[in-house]
PDB file of N, CA and C in Angstrom:
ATOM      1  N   UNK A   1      84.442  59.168 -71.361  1.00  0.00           N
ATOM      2  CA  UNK A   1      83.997  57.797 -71.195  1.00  0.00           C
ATOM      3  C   UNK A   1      82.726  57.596 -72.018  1.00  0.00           C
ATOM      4  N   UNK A   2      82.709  56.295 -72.708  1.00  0.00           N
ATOM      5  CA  UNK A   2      81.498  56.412 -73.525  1.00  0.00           C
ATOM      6  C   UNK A   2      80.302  55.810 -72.642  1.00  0.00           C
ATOM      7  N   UNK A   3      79.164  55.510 -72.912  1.00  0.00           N
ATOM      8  CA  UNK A   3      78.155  55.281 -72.379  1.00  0.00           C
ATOM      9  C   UNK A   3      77.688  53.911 -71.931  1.00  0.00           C
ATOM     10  N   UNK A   4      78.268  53.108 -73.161  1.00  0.00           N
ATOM     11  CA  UNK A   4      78.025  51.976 -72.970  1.00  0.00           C
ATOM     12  C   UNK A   4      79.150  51.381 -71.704  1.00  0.00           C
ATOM     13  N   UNK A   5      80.488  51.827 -71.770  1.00  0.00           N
ATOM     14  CA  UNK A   5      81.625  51.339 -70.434  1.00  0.00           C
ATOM     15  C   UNK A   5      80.976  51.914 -69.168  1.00  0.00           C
ATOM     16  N   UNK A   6      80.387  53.046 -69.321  1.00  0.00           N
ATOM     17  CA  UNK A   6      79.610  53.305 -67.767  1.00  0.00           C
ATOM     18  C   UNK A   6      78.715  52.476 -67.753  1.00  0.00           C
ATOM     19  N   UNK A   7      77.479  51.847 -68.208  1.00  0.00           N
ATOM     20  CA  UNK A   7      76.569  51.415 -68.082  1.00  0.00           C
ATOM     21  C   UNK A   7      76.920  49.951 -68.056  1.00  0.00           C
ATOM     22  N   UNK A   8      78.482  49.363 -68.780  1.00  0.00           N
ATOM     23  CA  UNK A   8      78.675  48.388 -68.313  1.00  0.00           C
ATOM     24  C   UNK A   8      79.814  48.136 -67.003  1.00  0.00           C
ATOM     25  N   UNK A   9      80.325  49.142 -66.194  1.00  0.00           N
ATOM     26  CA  UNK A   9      80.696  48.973 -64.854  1.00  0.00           C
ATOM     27  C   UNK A   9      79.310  49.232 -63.630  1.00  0.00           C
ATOM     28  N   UNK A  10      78.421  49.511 -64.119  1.00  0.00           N
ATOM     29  CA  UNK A  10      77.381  49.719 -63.203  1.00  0.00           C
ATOM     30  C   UNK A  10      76.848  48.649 -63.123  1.00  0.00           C
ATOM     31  N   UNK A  11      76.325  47.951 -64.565  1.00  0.00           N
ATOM     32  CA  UNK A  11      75.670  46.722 -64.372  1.00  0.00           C
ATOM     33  C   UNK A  11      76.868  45.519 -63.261  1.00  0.00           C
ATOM     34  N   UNK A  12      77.945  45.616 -63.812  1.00  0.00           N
ATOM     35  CA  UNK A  12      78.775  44.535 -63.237  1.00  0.00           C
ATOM     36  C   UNK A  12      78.771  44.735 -61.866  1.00  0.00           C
ATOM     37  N   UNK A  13      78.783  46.236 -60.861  1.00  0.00           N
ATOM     38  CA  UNK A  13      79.107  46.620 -59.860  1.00  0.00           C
ATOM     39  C   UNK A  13      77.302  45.813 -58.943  1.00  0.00           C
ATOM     40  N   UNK A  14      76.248  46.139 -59.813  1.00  0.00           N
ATOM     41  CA  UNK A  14      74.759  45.979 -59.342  1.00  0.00           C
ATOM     42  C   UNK A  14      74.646  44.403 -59.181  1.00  0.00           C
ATOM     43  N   UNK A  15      75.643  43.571 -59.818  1.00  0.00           N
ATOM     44  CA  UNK A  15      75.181  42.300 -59.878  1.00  0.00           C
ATOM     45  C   UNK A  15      75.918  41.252 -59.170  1.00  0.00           C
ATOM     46  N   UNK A  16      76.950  42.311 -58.288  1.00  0.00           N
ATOM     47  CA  UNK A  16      77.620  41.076 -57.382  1.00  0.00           C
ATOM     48  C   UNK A  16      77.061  40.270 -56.587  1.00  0.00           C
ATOM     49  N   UNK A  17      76.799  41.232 -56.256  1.00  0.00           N
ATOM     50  CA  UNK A  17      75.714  40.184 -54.871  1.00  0.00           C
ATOM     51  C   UNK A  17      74.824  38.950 -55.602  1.00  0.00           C
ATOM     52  N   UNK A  18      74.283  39.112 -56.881  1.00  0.00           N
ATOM     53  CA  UNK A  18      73.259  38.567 -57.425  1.00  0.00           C
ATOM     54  C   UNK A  18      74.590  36.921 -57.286  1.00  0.00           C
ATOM     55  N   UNK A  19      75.310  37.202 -58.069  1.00  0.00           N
ATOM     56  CA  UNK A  19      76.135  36.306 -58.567  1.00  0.00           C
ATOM     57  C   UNK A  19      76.933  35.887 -57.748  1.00  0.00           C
ATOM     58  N   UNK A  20      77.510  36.512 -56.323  1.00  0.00           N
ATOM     59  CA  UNK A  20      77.335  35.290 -55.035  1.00  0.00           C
ATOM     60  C   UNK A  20      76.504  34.762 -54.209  1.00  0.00           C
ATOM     61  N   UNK A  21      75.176  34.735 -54.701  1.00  0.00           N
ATOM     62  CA  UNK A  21      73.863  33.913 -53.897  1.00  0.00           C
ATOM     63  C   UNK A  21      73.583  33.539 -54.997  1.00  0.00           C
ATOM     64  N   UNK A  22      74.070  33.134 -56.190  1.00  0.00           N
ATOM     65  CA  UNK A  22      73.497  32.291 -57.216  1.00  0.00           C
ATOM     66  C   UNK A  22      74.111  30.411 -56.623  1.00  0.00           C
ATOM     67  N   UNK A  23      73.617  29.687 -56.520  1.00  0.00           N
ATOM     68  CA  UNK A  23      73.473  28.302 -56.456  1.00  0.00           C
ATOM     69  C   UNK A  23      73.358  27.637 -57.361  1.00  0.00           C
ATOM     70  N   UNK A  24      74.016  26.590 -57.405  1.00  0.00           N
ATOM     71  CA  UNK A  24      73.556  25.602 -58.274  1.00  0.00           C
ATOM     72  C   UNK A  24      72.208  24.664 -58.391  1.00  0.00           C
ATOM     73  N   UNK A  25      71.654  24.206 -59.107  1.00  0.00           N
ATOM     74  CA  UNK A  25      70.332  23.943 -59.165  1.00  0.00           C
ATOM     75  C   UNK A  25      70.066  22.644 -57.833  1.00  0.00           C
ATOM     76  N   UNK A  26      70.606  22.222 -57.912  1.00  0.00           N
ATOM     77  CA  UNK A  26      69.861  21.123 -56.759  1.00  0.00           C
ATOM     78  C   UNK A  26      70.041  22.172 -55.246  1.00  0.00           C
ATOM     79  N   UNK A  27      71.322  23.019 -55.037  1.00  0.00           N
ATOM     80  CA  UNK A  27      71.395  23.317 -54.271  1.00  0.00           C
ATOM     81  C   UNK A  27      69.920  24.651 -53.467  1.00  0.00           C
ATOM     82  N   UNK A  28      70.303  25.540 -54.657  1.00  0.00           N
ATOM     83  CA  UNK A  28      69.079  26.684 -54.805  1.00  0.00           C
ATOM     84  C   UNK A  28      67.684  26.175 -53.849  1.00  0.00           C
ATOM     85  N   UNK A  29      67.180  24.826 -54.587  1.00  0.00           N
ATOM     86  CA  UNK A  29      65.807  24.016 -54.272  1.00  0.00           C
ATOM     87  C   UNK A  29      66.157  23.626 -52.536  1.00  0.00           C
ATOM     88  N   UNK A  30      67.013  23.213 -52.181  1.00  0.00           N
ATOM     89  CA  UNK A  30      67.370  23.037 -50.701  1.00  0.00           C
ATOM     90  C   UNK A  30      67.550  24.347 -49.986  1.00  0.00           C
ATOM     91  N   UNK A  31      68.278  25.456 -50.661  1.00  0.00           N
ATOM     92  CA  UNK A  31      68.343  26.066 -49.470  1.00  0.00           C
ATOM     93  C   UNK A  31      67.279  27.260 -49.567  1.00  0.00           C
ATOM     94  N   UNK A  32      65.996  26.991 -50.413  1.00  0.00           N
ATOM     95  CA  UNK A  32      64.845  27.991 -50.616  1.00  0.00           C
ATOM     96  C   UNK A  32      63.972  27.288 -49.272  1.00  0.00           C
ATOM     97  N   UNK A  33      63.793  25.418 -49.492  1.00  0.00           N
ATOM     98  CA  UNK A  33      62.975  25.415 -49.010  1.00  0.00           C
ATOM     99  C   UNK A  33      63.448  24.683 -47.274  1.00  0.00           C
ATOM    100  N   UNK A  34      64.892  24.695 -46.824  1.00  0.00           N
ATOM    101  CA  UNK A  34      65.347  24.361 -45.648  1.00  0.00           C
ATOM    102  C   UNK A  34      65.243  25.809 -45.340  1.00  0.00           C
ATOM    103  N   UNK A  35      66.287  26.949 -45.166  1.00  0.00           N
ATOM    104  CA  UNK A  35      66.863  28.306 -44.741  1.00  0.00           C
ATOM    105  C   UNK A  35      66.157  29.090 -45.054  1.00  0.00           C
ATOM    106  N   UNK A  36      64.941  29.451 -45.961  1.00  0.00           N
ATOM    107  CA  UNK A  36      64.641  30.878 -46.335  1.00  0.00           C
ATOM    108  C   UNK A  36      62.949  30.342 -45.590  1.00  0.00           C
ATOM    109  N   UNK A  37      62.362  28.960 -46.035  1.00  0.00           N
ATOM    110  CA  UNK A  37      60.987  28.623 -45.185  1.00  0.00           C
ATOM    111  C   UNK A  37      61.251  28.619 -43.681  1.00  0.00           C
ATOM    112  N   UNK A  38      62.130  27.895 -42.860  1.00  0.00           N
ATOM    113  CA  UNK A  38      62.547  28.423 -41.591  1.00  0.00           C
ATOM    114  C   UNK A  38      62.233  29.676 -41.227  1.00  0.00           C
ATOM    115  N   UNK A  39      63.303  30.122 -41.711  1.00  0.00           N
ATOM    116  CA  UNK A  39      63.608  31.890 -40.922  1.00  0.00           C
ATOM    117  C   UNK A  39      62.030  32.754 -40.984  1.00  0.00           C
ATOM    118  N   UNK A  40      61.018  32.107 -42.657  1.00  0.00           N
ATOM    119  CA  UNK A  40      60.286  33.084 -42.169  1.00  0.00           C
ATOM    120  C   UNK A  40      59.330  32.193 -41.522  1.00  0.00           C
ATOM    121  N   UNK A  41      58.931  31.020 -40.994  1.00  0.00           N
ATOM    122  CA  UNK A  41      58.496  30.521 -39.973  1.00  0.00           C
ATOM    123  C   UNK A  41      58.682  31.226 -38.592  1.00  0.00           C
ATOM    124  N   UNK A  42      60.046  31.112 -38.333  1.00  0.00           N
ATOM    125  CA  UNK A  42      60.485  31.659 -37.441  1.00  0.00           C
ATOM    126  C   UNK A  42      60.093  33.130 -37.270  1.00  0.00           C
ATOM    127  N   UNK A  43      59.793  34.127 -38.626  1.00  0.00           N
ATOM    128  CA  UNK A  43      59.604  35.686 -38.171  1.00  0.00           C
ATOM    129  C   UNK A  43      58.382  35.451 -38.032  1.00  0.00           C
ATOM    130  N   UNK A  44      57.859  35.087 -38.327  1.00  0.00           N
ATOM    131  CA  UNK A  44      56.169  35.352 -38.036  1.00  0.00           C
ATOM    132  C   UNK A  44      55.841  34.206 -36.961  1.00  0.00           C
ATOM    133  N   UNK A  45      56.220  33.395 -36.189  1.00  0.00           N
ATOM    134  CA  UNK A  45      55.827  33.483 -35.244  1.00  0.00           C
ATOM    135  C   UNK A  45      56.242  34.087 -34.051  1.00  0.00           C
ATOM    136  N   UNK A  46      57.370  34.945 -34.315  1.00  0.00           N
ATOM    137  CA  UNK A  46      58.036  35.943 -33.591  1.00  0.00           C
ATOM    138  C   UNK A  46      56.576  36.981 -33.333  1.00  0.00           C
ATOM    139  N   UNK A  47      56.456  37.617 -35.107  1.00  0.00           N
ATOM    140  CA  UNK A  47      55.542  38.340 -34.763  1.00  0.00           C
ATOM    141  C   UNK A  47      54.254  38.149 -34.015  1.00  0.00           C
ATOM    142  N   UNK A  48      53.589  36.883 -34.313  1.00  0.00           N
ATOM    143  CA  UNK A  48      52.146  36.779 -33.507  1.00  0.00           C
ATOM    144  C   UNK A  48      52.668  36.522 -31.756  1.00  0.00           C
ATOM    145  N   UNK A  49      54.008  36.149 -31.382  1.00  0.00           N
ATOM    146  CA  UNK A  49      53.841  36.245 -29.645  1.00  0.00           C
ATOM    147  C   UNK A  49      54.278  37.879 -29.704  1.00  0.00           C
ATOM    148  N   UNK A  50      54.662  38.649 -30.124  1.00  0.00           N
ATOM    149  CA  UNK A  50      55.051  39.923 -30.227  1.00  0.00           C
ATOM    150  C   UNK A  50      53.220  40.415 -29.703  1.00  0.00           C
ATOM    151  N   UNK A  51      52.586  40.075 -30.783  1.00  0.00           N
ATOM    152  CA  UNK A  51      50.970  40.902 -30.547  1.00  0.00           C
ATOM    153  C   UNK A  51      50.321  40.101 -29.603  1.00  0.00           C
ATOM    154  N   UNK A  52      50.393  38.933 -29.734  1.00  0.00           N
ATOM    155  CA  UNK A  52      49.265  38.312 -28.789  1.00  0.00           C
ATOM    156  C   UNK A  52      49.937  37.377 -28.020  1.00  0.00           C
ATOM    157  N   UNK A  53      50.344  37.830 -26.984  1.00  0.00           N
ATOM    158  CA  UNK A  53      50.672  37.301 -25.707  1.00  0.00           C
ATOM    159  C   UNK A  53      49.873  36.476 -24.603  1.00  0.00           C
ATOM    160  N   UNK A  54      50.472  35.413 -24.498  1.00  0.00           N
ATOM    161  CA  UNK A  54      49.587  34.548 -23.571  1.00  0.00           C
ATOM    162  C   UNK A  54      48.035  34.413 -23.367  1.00  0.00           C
ATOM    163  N   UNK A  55      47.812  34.096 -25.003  1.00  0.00           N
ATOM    164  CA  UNK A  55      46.454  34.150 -24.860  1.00  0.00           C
ATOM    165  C   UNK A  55      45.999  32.924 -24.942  1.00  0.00           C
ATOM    166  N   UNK A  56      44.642  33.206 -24.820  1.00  0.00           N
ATOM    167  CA  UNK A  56      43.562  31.767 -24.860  1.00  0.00           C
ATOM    168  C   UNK A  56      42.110  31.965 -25.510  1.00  0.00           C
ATOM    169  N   UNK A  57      41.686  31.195 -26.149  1.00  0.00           N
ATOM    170  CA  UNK A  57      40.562  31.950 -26.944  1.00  0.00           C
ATOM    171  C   UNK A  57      39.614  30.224 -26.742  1.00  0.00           C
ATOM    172  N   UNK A  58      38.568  30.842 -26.350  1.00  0.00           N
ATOM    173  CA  UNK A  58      37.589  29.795 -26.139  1.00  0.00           C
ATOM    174  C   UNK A  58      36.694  29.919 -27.147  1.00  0.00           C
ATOM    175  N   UNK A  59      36.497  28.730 -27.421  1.00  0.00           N
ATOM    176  CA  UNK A  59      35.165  28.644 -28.936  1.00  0.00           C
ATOM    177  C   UNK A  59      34.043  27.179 -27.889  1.00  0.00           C
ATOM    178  N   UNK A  60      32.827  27.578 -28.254  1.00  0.00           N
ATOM    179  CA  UNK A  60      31.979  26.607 -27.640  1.00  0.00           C
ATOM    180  C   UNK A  60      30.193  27.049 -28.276  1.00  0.00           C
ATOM    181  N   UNK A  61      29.676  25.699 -27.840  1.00  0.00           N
ATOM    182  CA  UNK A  61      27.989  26.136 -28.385  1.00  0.00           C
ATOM    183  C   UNK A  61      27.960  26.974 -26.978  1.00  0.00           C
ATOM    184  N   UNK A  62      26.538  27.398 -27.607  1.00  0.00           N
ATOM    185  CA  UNK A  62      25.472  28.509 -26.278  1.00  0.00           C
ATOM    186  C   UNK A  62      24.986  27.371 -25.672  1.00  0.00           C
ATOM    187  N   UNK A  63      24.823  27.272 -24.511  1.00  0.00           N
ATOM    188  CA  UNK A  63      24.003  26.034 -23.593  1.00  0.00           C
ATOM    189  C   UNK A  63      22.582  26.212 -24.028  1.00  0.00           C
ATOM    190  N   UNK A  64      22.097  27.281 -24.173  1.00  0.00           N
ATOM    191  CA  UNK A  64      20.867  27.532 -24.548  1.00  0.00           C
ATOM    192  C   UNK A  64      19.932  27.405 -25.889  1.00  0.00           C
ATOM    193  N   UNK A  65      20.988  28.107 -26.930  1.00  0.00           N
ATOM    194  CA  UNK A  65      19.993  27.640 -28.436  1.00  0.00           C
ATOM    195  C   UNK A  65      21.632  26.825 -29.354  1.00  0.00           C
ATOM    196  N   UNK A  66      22.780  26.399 -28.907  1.00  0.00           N
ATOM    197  CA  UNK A  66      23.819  25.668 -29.668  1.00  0.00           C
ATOM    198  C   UNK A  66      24.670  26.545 -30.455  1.00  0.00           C
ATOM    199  N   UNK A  67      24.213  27.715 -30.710  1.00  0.00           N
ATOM    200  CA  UNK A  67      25.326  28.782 -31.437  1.00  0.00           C
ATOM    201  C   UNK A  67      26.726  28.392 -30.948  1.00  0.00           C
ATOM    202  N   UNK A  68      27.346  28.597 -31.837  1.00  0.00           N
ATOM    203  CA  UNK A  68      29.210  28.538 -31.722  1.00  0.00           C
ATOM    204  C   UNK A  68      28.908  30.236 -30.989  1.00  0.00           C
ATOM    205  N   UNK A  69      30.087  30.608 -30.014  1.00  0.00           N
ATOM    206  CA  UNK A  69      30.375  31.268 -29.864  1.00  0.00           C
ATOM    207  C   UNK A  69      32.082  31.450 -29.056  1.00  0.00           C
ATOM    208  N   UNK A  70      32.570  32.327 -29.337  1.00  0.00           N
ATOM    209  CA  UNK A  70      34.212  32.553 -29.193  1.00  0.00           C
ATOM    210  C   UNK A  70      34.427  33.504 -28.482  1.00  0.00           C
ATOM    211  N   UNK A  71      35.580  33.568 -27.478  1.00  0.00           N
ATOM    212  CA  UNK A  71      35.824  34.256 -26.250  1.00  0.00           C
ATOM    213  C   UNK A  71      37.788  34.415 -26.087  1.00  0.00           C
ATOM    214  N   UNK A  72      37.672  35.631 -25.978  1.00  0.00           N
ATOM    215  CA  UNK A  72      39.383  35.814 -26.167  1.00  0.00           C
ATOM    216  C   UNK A  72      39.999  36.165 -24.394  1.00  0.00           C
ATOM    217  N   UNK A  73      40.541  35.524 -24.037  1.00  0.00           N
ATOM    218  CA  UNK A  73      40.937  36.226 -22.485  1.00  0.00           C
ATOM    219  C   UNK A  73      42.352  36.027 -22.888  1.00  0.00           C
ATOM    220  N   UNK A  74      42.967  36.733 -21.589  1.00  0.00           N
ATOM    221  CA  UNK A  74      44.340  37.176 -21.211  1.00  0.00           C
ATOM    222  C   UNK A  74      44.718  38.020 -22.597  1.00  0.00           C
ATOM    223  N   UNK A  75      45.700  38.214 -22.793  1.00  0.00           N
ATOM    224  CA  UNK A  75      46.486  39.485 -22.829  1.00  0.00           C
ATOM    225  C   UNK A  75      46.552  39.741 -24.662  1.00  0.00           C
ATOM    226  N   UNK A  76      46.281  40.447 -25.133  1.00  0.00           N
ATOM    227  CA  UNK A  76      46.096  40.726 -26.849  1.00  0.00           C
ATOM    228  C   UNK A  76      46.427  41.572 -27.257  1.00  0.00           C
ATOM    229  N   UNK A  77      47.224  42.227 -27.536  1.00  0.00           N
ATOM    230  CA  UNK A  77      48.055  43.649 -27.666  1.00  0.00           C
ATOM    231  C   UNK A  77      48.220  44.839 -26.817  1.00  0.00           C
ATOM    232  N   UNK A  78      48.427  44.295 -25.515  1.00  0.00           N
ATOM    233  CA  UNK A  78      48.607  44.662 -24.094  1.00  0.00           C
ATOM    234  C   UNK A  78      47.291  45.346 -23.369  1.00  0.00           C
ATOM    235  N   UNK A  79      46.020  44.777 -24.255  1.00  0.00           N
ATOM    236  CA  UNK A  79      45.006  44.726 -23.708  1.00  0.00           C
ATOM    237  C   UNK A  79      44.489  43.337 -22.973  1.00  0.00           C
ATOM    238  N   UNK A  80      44.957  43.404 -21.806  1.00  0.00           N
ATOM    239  CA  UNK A  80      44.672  42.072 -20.501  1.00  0.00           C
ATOM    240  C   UNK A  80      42.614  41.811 -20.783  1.00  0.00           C
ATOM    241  N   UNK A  81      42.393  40.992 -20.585  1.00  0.00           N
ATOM    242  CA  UNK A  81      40.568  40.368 -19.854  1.00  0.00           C
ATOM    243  C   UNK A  81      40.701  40.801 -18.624  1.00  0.00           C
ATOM    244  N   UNK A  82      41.905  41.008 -17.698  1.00  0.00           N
ATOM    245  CA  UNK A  82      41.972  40.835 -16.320  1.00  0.00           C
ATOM    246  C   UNK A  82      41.401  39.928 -15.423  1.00  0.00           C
ATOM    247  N   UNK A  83      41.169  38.779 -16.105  1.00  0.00           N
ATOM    248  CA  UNK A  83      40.299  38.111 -15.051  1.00  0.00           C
ATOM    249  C   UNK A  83      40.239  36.687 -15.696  1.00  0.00           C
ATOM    250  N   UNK A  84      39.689  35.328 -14.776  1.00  0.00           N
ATOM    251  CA  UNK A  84      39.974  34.231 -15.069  1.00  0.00           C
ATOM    252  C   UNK A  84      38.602  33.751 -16.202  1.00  0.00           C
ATOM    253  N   UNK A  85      38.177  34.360 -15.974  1.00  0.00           N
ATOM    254  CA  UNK A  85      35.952  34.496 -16.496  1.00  0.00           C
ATOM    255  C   UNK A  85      36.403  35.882 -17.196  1.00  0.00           C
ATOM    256  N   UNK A  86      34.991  35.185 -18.485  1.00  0.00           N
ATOM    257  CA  UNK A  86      34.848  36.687 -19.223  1.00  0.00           C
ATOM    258  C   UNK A  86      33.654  36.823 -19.524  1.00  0.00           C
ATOM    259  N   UNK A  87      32.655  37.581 -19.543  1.00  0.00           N
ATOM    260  CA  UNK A  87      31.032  37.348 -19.824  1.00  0.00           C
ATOM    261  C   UNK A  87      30.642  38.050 -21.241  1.00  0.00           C
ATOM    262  N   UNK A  88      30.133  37.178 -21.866  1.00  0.00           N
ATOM    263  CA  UNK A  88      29.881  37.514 -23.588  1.00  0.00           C
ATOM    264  C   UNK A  88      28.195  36.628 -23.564  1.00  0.00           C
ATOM    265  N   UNK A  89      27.880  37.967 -24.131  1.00  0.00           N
ATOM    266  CA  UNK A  89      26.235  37.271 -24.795  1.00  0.00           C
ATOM    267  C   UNK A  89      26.075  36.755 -26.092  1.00  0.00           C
ATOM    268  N   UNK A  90      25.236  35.491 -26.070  1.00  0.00           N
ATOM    269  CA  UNK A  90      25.115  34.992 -26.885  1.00  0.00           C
ATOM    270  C   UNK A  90      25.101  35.483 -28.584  1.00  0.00           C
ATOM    271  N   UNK A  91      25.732  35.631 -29.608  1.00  0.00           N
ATOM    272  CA  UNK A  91      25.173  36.439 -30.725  1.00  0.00           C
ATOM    273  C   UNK A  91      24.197  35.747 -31.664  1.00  0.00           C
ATOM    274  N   UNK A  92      23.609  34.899 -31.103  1.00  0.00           N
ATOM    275  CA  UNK A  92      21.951  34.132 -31.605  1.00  0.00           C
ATOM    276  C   UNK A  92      20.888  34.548 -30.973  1.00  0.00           C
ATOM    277  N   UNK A  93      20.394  34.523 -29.650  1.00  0.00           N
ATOM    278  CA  UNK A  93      19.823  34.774 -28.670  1.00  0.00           C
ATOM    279  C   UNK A  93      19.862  35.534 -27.743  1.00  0.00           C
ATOM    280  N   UNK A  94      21.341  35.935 -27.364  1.00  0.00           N
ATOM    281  CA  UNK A  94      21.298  37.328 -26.613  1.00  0.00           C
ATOM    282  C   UNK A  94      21.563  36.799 -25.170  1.00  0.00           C
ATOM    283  N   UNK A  95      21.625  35.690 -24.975  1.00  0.00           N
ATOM    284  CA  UNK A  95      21.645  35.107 -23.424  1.00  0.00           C
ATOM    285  C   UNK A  95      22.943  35.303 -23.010  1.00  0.00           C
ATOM    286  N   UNK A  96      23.177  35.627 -21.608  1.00  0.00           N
ATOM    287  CA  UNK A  96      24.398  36.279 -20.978  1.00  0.00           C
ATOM    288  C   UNK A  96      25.445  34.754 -20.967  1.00  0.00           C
ATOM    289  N   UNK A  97      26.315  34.815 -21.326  1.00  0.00           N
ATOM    290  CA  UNK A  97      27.277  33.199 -21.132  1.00  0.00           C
ATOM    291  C   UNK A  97      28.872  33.961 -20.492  1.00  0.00           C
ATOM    292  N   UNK A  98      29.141  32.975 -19.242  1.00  0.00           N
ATOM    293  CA  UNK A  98      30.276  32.975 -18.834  1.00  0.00           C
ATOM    294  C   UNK A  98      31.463  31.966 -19.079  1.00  0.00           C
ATOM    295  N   UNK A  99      32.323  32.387 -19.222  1.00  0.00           N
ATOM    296  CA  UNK A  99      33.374  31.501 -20.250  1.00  0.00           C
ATOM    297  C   UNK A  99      34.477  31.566 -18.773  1.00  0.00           C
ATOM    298  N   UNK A 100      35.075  30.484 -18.438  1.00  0.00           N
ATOM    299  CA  UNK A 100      35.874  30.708 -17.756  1.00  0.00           C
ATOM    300  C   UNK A 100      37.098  29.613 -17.866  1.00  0.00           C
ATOM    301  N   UNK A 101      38.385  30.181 -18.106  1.00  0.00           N
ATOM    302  CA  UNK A 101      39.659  29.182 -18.424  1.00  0.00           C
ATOM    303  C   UNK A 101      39.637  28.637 -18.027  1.00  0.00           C
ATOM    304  N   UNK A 102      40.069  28.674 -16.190  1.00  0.00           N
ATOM    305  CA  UNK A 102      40.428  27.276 -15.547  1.00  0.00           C
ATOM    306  C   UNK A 102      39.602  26.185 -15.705  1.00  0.00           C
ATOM    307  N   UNK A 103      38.464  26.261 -15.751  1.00  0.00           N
ATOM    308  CA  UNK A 103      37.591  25.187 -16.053  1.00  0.00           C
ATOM    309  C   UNK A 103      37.533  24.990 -17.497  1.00  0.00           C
ATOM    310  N   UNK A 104      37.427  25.859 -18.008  1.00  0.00           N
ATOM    311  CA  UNK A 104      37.413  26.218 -19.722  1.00  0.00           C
ATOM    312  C   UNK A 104      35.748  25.548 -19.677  1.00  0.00           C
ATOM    313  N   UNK A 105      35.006  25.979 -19.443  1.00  0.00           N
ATOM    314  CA  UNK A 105      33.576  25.635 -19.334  1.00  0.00           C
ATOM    315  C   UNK A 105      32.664  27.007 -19.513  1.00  0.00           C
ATOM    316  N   UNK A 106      31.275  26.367 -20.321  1.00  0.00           N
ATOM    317  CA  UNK A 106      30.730  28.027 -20.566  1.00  0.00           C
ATOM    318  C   UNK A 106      29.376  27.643 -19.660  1.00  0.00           C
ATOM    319  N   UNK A 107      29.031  28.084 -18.882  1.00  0.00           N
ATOM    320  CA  UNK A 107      27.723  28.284 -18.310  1.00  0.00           C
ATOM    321  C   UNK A 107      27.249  29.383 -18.480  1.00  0.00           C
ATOM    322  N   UNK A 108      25.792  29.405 -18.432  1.00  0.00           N
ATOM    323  CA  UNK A 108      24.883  30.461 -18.157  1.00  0.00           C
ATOM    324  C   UNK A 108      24.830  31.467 -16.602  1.00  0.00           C
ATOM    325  N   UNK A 109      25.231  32.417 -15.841  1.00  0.00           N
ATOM    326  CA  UNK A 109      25.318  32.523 -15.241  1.00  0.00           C
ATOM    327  C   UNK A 109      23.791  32.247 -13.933  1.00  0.00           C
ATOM    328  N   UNK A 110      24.166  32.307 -12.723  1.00  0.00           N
ATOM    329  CA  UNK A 110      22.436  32.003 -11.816  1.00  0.00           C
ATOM    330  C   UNK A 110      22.183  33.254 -11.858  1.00  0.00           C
ATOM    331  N   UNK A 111      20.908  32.987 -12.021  1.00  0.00           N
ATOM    332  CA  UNK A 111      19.608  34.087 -11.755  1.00  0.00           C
ATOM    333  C   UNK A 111      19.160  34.815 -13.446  1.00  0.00           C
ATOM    334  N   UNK A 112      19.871  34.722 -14.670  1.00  0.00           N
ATOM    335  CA  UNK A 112      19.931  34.993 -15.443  1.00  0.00           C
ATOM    336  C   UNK A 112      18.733  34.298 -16.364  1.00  0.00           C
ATOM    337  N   UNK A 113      17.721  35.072 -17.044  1.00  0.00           N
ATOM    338  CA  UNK A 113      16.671  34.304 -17.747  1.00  0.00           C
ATOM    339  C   UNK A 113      17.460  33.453 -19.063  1.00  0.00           C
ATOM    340  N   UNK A 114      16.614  31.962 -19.437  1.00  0.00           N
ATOM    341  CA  UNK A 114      17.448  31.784 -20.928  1.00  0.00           C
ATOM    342  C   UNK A 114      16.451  31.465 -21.585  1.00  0.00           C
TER     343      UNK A 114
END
């Protein structure tokens, strides 16, 4: 067998597939951006409830000097908060702040200097 008939049943054998998912041009543009943007919509938000499960992430100023500060509770790669309150200090000032879902409100806790 000469070289070139092998190298041309290989190419033909490598390119089927190519040449039944070839589309015609208007079609191609529809089903790139209906069927192939979907599905990976669909995988990746598969993946983020996969890692981060029923979470809630609180962002708010410090009551005390206005810093943004952000607070992650419930469950994040099967590491739980365990609890409805989560206590994070300020990263401006250092002041103790309680973040709590049900209320979704950040206070300073009592007795705590600010």
């Amino acid at each position: 067998m000469s070289p070139s008939k092998v190298q041309k049943s290989v190419s033909s054998k490598n390119f089927v597939i190519t040449y039944l998912l070839e589309l015609p041009e208007p079609f191609s543009v529809i089903f790139t951006w209906f069927a192939a943007v979907l599905l990976l919509v669909w995988l990746a938000r598969s993946l983020t409830s996969a890692i981060i499960k029923d979470s809630l992430i609180l962002e708010g100023p410090c009551p005390n000097c206005g810093t943004e500060n952000t607070s992650f509770l419930r469950t994040i790669l099967s590491i739980s908060s365990g609890d409805s309150t989560n206590k994070v200090k300020c990263e401006n000032c250092g002041t103790a702040l309680v973040y709590d879902s049900t209320t979704r409100l950040i206070t300073i806790p009592e007795g705590s200097s600010s």
